[in-house]
N, C-alpha and C. Protein backbone atom coordinates (compact mmCIF):
# COMPACT_ATOMS: atom_id res chain seq x y z
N UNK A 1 103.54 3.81 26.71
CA UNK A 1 103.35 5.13 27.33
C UNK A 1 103.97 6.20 26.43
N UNK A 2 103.22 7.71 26.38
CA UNK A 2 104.20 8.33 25.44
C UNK A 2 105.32 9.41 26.05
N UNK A 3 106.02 9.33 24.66
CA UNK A 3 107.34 9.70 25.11
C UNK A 3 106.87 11.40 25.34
N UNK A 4 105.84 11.42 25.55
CA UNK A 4 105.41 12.97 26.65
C UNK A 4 106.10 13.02 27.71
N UNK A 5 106.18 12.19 28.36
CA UNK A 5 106.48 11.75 29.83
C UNK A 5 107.73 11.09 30.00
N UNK A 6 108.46 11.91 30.78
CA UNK A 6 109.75 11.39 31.64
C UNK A 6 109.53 9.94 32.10
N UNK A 7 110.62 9.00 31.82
CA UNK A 7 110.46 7.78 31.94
C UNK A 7 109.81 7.12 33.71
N UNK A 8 110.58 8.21 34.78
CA UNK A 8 109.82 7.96 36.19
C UNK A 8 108.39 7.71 36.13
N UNK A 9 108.05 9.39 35.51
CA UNK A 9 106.40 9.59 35.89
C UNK A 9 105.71 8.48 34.73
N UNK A 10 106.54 8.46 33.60
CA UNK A 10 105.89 7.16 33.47
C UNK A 10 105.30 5.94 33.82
N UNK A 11 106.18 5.39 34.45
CA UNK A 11 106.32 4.53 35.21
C UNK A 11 105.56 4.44 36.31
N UNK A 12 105.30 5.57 37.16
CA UNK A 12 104.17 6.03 37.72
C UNK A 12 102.84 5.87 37.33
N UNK A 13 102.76 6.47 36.03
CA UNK A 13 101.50 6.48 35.27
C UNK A 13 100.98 5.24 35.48
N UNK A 14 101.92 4.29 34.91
CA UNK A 14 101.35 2.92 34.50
C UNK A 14 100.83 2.12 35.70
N UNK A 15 102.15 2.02 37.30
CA UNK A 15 101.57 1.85 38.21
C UNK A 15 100.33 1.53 38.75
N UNK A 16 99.93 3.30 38.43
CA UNK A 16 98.44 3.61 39.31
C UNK A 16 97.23 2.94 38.05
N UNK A 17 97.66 2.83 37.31
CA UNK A 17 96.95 2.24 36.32
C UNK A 17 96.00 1.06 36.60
N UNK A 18 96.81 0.50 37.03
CA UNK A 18 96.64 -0.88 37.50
C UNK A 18 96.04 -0.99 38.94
N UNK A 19 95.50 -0.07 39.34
CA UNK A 19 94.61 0.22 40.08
C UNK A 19 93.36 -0.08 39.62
N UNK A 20 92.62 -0.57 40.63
CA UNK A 20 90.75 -0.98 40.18
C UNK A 20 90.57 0.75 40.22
N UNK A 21 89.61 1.06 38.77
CA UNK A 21 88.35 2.04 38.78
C UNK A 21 89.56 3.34 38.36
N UNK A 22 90.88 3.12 38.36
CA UNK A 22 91.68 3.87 37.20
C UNK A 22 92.06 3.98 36.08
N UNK A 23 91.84 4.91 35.46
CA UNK A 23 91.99 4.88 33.55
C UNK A 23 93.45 5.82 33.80
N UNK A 24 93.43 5.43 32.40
CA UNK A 24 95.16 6.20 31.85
C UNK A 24 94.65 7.80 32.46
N UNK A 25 93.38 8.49 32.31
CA UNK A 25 93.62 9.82 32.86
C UNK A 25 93.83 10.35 34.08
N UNK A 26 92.75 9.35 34.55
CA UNK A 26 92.94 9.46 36.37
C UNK A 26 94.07 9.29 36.97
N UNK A 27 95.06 8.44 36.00
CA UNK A 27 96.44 7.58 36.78
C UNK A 27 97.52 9.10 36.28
N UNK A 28 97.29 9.79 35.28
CA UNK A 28 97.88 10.93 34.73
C UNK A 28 97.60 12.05 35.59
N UNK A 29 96.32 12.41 36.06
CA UNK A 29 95.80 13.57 37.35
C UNK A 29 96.42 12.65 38.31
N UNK A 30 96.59 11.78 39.04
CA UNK A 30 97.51 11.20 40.18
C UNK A 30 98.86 11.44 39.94
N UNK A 31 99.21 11.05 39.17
CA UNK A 31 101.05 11.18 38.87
C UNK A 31 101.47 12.60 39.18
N UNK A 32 100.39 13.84 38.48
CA UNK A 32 101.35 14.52 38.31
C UNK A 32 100.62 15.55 39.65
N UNK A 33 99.51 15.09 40.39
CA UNK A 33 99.46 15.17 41.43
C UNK A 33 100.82 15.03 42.84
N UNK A 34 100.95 13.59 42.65
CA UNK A 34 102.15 13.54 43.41
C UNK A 34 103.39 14.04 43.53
N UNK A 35 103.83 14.11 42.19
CA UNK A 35 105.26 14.40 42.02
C UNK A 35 105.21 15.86 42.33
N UNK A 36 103.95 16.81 42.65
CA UNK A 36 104.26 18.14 42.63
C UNK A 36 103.77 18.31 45.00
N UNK A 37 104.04 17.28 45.63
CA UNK A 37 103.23 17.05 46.47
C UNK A 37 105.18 17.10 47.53
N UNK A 38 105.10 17.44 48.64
CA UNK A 38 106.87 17.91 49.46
C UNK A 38 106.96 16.19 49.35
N UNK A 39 108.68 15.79 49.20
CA UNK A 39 109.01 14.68 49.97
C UNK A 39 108.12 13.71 51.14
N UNK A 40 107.88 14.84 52.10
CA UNK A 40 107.58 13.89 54.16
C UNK A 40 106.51 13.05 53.00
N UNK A 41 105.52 13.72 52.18
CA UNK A 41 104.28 13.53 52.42
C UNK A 41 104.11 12.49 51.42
N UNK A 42 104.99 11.93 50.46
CA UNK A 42 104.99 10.84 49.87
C UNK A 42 105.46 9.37 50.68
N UNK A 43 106.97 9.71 51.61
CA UNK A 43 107.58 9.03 52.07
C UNK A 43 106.10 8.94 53.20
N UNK A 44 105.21 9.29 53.49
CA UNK A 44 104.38 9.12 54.31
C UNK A 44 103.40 7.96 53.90
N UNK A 45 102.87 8.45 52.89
CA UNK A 45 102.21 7.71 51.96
C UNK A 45 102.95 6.37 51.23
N UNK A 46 104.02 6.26 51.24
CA UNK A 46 104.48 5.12 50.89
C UNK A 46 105.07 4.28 52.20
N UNK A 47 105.00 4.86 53.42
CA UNK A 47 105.07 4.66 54.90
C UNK A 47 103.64 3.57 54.96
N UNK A 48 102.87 4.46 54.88
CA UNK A 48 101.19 3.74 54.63
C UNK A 48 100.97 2.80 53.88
N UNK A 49 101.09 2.51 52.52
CA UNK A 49 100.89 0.93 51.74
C UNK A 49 101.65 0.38 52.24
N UNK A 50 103.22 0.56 52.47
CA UNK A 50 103.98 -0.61 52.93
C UNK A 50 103.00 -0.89 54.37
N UNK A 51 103.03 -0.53 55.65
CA UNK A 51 101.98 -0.83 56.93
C UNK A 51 100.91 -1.49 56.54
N UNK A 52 100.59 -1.34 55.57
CA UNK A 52 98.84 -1.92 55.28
C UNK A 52 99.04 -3.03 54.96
N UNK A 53 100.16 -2.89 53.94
CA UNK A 53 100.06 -4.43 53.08
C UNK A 53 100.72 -5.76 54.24
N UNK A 54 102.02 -5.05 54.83
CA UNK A 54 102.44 -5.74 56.33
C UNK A 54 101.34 -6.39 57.18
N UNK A 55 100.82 -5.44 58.02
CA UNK A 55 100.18 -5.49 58.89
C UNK A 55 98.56 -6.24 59.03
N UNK A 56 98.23 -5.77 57.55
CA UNK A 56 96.69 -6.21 57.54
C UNK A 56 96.44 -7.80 56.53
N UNK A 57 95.88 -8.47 57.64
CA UNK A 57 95.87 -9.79 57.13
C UNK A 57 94.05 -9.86 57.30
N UNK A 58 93.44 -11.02 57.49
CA UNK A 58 92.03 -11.11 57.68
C UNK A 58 91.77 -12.11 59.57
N UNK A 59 90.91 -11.60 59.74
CA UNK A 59 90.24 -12.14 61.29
C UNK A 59 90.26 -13.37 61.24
N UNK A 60 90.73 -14.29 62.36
CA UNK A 60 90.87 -16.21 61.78
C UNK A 60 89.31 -16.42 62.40
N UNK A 61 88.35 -15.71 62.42
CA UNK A 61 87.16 -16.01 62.78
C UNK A 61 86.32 -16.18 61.10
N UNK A 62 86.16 -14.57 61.15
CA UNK A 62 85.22 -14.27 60.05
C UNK A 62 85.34 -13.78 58.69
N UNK A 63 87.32 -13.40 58.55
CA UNK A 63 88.21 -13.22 57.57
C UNK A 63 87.54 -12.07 56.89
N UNK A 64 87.36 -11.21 57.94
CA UNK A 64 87.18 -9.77 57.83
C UNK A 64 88.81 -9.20 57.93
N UNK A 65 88.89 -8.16 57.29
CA UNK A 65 90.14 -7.71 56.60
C UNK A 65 90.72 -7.13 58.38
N UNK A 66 91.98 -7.34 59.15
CA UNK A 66 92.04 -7.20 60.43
C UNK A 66 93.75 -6.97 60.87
N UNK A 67 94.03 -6.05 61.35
CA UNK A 67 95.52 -6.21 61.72
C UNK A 67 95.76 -6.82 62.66
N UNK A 68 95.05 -7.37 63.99
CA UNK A 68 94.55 -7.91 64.47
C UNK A 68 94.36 -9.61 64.64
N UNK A 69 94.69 -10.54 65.06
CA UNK A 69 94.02 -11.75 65.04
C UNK A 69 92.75 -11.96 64.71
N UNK A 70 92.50 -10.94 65.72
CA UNK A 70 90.61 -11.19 65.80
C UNK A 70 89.85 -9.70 65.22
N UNK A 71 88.95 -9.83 64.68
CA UNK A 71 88.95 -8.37 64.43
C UNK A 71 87.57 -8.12 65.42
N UNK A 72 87.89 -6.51 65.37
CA UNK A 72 87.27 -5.42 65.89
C UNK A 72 85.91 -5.79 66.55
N UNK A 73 85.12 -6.56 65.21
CA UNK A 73 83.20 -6.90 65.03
C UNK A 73 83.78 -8.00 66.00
N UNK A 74 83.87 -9.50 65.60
CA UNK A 74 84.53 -10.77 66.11
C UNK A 74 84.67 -10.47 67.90
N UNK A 75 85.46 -9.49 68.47
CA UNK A 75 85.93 -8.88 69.38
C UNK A 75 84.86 -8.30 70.32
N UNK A 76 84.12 -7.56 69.83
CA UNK A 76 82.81 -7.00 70.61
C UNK A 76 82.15 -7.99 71.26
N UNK A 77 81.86 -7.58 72.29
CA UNK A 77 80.69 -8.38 73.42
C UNK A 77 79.80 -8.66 73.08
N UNK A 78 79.36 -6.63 72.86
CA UNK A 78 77.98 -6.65 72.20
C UNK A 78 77.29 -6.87 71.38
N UNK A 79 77.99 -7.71 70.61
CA UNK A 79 77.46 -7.72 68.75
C UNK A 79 76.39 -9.27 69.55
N UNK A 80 75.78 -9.42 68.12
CA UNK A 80 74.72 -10.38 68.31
C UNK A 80 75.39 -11.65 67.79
N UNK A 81 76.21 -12.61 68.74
CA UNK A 81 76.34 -14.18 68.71
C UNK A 81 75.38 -14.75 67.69
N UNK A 82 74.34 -14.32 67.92
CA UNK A 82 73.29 -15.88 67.36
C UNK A 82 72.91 -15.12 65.95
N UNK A 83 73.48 -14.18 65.29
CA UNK A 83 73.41 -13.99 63.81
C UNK A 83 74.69 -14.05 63.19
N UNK A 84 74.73 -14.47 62.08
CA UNK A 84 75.80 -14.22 60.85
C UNK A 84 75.51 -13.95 59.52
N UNK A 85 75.82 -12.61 59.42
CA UNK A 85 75.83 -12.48 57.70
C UNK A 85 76.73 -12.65 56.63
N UNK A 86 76.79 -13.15 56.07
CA UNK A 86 77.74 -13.82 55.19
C UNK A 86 77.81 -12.70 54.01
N UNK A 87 78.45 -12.70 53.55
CA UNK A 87 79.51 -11.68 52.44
C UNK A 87 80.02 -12.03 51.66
N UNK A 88 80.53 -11.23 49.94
CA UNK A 88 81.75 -11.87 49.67
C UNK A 88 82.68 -11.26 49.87
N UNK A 89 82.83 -9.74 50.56
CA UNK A 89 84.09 -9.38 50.76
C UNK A 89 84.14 -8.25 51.64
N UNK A 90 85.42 -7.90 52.48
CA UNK A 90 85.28 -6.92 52.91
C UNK A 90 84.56 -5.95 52.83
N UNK A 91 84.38 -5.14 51.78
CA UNK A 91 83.63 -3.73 51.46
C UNK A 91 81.97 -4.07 52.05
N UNK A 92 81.82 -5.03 51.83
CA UNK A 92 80.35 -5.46 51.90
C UNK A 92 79.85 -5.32 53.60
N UNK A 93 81.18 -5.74 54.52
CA UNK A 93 81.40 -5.83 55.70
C UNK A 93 81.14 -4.00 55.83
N UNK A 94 81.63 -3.41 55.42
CA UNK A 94 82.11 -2.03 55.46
C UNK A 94 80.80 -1.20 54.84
N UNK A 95 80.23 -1.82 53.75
CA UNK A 95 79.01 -1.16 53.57
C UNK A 95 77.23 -0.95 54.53
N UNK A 96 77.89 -2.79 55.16
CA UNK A 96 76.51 -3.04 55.96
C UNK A 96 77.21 -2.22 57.37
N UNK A 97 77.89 -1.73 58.03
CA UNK A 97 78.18 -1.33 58.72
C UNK A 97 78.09 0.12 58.75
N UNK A 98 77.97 0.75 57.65
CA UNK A 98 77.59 1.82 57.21
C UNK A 98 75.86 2.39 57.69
N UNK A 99 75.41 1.07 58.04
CA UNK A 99 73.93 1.42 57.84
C UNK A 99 73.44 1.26 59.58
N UNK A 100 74.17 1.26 60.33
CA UNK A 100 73.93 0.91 61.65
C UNK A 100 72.47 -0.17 62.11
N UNK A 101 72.29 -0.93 60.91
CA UNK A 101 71.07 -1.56 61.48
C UNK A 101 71.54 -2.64 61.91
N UNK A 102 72.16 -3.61 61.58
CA UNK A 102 72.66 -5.03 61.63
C UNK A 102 74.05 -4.84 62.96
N UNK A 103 73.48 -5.52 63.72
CA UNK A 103 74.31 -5.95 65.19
C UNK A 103 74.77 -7.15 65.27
N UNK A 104 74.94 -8.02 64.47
CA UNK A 104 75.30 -9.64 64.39
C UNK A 104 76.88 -9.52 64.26
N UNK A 105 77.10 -10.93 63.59
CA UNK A 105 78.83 -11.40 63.15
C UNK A 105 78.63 -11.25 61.74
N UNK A 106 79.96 -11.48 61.13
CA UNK A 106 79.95 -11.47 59.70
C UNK A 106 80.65 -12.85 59.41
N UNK A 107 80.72 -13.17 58.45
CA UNK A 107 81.59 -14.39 57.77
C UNK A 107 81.36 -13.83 56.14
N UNK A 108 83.15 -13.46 55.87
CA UNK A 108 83.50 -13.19 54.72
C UNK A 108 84.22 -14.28 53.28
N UNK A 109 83.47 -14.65 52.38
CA UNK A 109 83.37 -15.72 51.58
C UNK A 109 84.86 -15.43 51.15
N UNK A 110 85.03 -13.73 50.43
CA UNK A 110 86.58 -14.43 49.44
C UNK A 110 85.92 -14.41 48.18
N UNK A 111 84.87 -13.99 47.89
CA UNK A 111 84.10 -13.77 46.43
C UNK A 111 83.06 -14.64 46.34
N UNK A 112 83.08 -15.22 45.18
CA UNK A 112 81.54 -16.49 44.78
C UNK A 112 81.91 -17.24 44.35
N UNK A 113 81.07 -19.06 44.22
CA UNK A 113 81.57 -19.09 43.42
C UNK A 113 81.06 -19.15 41.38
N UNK A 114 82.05 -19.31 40.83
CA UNK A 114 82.25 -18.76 39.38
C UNK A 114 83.27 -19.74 38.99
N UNK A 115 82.45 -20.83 37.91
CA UNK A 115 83.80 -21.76 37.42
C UNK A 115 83.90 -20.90 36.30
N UNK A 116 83.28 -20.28 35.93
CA UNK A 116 84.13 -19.78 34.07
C UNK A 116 85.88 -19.05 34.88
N UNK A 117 85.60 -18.41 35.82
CA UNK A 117 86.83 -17.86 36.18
C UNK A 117 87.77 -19.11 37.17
N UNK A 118 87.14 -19.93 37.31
CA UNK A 118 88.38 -21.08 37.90
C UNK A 118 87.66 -20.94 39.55
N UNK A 119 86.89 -20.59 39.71
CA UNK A 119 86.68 -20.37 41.62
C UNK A 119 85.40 -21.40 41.76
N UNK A 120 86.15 -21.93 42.28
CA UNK A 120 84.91 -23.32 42.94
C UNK A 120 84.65 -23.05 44.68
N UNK A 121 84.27 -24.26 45.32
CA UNK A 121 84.09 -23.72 46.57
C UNK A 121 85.06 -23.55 47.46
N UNK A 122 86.07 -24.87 47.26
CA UNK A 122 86.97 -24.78 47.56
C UNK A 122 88.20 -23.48 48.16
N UNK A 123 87.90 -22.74 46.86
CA UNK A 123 88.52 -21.48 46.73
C UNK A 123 88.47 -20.69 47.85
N UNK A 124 87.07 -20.96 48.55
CA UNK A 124 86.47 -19.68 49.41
C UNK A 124 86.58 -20.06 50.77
N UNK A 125 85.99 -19.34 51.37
CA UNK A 125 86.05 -19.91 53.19
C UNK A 125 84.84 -20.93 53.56
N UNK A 126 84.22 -20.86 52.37
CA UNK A 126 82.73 -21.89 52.29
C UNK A 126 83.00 -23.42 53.80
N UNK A 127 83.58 -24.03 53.70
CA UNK A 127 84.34 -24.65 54.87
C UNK A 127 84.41 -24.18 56.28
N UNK A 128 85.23 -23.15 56.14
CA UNK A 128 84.91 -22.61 57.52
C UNK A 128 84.08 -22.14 58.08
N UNK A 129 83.19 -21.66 56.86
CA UNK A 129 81.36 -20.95 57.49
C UNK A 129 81.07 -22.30 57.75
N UNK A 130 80.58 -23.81 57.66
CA UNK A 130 80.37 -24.47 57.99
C UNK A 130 80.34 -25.20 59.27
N UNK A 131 82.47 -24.95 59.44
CA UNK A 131 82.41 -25.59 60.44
C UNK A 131 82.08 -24.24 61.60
N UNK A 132 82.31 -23.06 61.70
CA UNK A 132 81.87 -22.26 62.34
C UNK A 132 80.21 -22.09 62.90
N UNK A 133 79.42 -22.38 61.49
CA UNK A 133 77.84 -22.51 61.99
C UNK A 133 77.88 -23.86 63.12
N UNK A 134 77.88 -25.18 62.57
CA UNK A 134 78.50 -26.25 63.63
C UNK A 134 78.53 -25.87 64.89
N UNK A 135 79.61 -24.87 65.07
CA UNK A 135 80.19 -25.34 66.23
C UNK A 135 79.10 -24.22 67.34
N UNK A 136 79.22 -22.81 66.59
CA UNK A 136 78.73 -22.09 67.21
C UNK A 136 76.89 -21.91 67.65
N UNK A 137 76.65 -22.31 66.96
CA UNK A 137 74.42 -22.81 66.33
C UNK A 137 74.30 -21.31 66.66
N UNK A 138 74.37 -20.78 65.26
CA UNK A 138 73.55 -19.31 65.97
C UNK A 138 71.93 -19.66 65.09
N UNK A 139 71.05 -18.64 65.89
CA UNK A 139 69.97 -19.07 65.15
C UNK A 139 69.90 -18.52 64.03
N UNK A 140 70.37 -17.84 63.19
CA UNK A 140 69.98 -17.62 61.81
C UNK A 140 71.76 -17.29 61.11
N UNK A 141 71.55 -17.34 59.68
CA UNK A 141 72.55 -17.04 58.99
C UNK A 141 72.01 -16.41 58.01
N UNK A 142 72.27 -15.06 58.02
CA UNK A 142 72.40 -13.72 56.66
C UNK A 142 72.73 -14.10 55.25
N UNK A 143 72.28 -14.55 54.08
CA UNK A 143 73.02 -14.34 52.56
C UNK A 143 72.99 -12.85 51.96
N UNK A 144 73.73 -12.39 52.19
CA UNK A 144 73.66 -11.25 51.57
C UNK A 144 75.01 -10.60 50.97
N UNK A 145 74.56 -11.12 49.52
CA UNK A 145 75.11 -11.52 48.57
C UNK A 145 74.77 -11.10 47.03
N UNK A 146 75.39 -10.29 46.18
CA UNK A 146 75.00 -10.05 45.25
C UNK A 146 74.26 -10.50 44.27
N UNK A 147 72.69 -10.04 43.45
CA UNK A 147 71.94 -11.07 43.29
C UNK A 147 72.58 -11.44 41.84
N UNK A 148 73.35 -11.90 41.82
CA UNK A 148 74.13 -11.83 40.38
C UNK A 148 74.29 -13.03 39.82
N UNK A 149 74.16 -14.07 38.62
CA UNK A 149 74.30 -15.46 38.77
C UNK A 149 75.02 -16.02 39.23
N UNK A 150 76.31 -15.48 39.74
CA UNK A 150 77.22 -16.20 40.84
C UNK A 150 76.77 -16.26 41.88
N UNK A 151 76.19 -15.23 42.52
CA UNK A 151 75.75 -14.91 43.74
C UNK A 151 74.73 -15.52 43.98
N UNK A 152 73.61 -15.83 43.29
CA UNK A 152 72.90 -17.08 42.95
C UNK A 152 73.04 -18.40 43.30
N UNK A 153 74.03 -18.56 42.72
CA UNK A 153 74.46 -19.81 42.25
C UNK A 153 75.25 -20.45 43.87
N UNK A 154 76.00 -19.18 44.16
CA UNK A 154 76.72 -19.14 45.72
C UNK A 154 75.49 -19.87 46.76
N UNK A 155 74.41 -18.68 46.87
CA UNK A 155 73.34 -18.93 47.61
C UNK A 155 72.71 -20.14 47.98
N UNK A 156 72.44 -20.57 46.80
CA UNK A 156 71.75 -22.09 46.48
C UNK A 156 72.90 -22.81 46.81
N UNK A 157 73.97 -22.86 46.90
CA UNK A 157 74.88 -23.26 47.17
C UNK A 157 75.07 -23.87 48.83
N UNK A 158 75.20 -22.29 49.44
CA UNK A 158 75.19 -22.57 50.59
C UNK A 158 74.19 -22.96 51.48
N UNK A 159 72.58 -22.36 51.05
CA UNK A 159 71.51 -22.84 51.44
C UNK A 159 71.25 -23.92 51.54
N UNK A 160 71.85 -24.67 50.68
CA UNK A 160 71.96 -26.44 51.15
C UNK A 160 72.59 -26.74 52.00
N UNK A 161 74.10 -26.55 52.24
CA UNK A 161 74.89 -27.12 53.08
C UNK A 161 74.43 -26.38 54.99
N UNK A 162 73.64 -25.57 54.99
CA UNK A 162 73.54 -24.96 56.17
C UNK A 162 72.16 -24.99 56.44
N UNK A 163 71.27 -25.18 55.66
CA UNK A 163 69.68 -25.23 56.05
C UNK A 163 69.63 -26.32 56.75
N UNK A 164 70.43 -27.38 57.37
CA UNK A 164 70.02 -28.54 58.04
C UNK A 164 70.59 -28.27 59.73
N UNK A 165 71.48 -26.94 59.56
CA UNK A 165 72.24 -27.24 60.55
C UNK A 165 71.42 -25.40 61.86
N UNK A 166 70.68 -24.84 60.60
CA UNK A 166 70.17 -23.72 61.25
C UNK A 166 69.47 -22.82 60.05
N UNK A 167 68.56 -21.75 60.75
CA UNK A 167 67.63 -21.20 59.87
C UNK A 167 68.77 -20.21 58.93
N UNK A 168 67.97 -19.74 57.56
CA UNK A 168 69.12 -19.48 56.63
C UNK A 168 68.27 -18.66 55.79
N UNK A 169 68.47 -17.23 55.57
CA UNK A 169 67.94 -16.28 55.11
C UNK A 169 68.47 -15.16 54.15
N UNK A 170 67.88 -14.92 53.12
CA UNK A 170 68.93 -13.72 52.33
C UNK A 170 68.06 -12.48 52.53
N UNK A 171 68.77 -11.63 51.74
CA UNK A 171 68.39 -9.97 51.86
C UNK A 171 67.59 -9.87 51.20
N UNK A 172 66.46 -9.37 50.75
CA UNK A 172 65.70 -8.72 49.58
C UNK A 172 66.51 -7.93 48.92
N UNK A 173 66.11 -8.10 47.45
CA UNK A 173 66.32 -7.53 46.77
C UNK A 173 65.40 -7.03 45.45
N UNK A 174 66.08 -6.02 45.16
CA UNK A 174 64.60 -5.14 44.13
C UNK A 174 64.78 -3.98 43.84
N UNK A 175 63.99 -3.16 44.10
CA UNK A 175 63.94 -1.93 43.36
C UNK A 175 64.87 -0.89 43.88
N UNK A 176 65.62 -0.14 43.73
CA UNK A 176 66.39 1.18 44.59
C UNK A 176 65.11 1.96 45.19
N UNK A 177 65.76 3.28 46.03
CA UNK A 177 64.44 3.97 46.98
C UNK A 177 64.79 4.97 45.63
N UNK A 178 63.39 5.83 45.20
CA UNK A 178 63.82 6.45 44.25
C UNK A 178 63.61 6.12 42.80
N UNK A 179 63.66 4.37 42.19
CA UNK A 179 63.85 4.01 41.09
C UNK A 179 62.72 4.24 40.59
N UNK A 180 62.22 4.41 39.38
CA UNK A 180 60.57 4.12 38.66
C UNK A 180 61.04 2.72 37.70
N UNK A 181 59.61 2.30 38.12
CA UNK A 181 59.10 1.10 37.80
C UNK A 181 59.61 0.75 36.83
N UNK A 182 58.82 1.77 35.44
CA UNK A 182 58.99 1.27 34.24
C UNK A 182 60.60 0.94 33.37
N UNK A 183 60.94 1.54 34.62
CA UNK A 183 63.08 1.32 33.66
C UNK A 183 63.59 0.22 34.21
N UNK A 184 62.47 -0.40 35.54
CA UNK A 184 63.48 -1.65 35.90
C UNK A 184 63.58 -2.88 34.91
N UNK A 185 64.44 -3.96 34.93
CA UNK A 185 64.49 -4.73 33.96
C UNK A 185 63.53 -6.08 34.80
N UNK A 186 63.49 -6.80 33.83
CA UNK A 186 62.57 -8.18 34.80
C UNK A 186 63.41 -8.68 35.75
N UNK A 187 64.25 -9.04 35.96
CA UNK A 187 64.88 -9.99 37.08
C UNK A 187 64.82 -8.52 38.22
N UNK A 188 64.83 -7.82 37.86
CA UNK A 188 64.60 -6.68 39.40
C UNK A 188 63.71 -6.59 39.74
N UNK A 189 62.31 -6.50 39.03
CA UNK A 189 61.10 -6.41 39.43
C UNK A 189 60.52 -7.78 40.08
N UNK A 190 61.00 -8.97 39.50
CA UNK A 190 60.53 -9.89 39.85
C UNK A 190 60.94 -10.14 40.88
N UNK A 191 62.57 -9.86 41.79
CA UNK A 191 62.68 -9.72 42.87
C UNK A 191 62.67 -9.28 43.84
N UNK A 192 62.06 -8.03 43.46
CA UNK A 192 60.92 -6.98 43.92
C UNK A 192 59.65 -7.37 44.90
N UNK A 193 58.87 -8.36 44.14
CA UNK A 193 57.82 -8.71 44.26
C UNK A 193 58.22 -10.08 45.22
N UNK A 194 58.91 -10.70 44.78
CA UNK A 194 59.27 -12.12 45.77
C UNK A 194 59.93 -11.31 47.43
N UNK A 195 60.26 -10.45 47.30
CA UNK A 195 61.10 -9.82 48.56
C UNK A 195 59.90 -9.12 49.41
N UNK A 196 58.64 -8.95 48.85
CA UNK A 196 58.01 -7.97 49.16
C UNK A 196 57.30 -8.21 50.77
N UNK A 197 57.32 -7.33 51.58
CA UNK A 197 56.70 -7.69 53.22
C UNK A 197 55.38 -6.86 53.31
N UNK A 198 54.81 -7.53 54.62
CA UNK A 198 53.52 -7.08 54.99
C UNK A 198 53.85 -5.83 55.32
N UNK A 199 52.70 -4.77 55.29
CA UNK A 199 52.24 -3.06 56.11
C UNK A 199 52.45 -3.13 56.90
């Protein structure tokens, strides 16, 4: 770090650094954001990560991110029992929820898996979606899942171990609303066309 910077806000700097989707500048507009920000409102904010990191563990259902035992979705009456969409992570939970279409359960994987990085199935909740489909028989289960070769690879994965036990379906995927044709690459178009539904 350079010796621009007082060894604190340094230290700071580097911190926020180490944040996903922060560069040395952004973590530099944060630092010197804060330090010019009253006392309450840091001790507030550092009130807040400590609570979060405490408090928030994942749902022992669907290991949706939950302060909670059970979370919130899991908890509802009204949600739809006999669906589950499967995920690899919170945000995904948080994105499809965004879209008010989907009324089902979720079951959150914990990522994909990916041996170059060491994550087998093991790793994941892959197990407990199992014994959960088992126990519960809903009629369908959601993949929706990044179409990415892990995510792939996940899919085919799980599509075996659960196609015997209940129907098992992924998302389409393909083109954005908006995109033109000619810039998509082949694996988008082609899943474009495999995703594609009747008028």
């Amino acid at each position: 770090m350079s010796s621009a910077y007082t060894r604190p806000l340094a230290r700071l700097i580097e911190r926020l650094q180490r944040l996903p989707g922060i560069g040395p500048k952004s973590a530099q507009r944060l630092a010197l954001h804060l330090v010019k920000q009253p006392e309450q409102e840091i001790h507030a904010l550092a009130t807040a990560l400590l609570e979060a990191k405490q408090q928030v563990g994942h749902c022992q259902i669907c290991y949706h991110l939950s302060a909670a035992p059970i979370c919130e979705i899991c908890a509802n009456p009204e949600r739809d029992n006999q669906t589950i969409c499967v995920v690899t992570d919170s945000r995904d939970v948080i994105a499809l929820e965004k879209t008010r279409e989907y009324r089902g359960k979720y079951h959150v994987l914990g990522g994909v898996i990916s041996p170059m990085d060491g994550i087998g199935p093991e790793q994941l909740t892959i197990n407990a979606l199992v014994k959960r489909v088992g126990e519960t028989q809903p009629k369908e289960v959601i993949l929706a899942l990044s179409p990415t070769i892990e995510g792939e690879t996940t899919i085919l994965y799980l599509g075996r171990l659960l196609q015997p036990l209940t129907r098992v379906t992924r998302i389409a995927s393909g083109l954005p609303v908006g995109g033109d044709l000619e810039y998509a690459d082949e694996l988008t178009l082609a899943k474009a066309l495999e995703g594609r539904r009747e008028l």
